[in-house]
Protein backbone atom coordinates (compact mmCIF):
# COMPACT_ATOMS: atom_id res chain seq x y z
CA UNK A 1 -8.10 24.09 -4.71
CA UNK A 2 -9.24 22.13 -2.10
CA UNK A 3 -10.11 24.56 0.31
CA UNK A 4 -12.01 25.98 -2.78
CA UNK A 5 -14.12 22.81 -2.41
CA UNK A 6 -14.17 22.90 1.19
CA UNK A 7 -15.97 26.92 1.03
CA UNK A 8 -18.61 25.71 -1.62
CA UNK A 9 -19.82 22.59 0.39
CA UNK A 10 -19.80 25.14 3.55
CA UNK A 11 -21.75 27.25 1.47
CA UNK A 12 -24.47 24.38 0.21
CA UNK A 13 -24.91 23.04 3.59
CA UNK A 14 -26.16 26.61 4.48
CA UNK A 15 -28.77 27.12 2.48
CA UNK A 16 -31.34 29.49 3.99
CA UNK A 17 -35.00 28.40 4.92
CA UNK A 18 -37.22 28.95 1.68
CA UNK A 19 -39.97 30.44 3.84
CA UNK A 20 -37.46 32.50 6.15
CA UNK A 21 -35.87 33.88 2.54
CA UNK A 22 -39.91 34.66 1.35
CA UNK A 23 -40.68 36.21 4.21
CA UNK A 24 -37.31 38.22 4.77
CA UNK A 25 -37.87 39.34 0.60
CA UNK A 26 -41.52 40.14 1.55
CA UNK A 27 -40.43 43.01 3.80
CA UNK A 28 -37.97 44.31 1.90
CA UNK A 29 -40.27 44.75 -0.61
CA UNK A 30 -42.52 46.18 1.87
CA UNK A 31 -39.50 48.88 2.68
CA UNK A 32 -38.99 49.52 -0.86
CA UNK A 33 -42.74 50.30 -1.27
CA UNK A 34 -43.08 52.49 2.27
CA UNK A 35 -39.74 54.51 1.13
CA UNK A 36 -39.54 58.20 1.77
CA UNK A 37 -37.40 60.21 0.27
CA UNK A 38 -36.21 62.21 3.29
CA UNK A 39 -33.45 63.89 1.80
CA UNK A 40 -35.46 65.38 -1.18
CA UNK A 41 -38.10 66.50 1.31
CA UNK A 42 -34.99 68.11 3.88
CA UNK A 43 -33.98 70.07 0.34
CA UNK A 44 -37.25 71.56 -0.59
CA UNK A 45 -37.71 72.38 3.26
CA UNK A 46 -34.51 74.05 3.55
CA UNK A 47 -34.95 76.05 0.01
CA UNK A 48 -38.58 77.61 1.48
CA UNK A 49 -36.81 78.22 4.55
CA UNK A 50 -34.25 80.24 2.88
CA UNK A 51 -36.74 81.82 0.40
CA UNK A 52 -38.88 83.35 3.20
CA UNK A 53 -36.21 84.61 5.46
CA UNK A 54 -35.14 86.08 1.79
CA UNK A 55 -38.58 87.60 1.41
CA UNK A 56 -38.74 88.82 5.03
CA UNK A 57 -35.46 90.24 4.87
CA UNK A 58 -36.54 92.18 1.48
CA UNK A 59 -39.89 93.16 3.28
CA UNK A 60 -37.77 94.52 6.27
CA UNK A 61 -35.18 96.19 4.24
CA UNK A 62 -37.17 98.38 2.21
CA UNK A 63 -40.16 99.45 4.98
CA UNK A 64 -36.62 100.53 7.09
CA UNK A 65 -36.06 103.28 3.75
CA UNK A 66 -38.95 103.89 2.27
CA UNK A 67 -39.01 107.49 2.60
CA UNK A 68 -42.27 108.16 3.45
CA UNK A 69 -42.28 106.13 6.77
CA UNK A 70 -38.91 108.58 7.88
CA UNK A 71 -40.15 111.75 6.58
CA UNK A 72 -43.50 110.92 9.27
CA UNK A 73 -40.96 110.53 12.32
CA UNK A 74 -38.18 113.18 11.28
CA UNK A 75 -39.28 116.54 11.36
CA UNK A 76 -38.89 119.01 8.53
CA UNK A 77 -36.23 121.25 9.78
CA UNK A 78 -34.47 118.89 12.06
CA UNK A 79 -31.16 120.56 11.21
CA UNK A 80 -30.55 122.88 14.28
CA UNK A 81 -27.57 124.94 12.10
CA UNK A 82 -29.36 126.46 9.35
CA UNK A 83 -32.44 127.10 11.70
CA UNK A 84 -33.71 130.61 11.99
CA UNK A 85 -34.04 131.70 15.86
């Protein structure tokens, strides 16, 4: 009990500075205001990077076999066994 007493008169000699306790409030206030959610902005950055390596991959994938780009660089007859010499 007593060094219950002893802690709270500790405590109310150490009272902080009104205008110290204003001015430390003011800023975080000012933090609160400035805040950015980084993390929500790293998620939607990280989704579009995924979605257009997605679409790239897609775009690359099907220009590789489509078969109208081979059938331009393969010729007809390419098979040299059932060719006719």
């Amino acid at each position: 009990m007593e060094s219950q007493l002893k802690l709270l008169s500790t405590i109310h000699k150490v009272q902080p500075d009104p205008k110290l306790y204003a001015a430390i409030k003011q800023r975080i206030k000012q933090k609160q205001e400035q805040f950015v959610p980084w993390s929500f902005i790293r998620a939607v950055a990280a989704i579009f990077v995924v979605m257009l390596a997605a679409q790239i991959y897609i775009t690359t994938a099907t220009s590789l076999t489509d078969s109208d780009d081979l059938s331009a660089l393969v010729p007809v007859n390419s098979n040299t066994l059932y060719n006719e010499y």
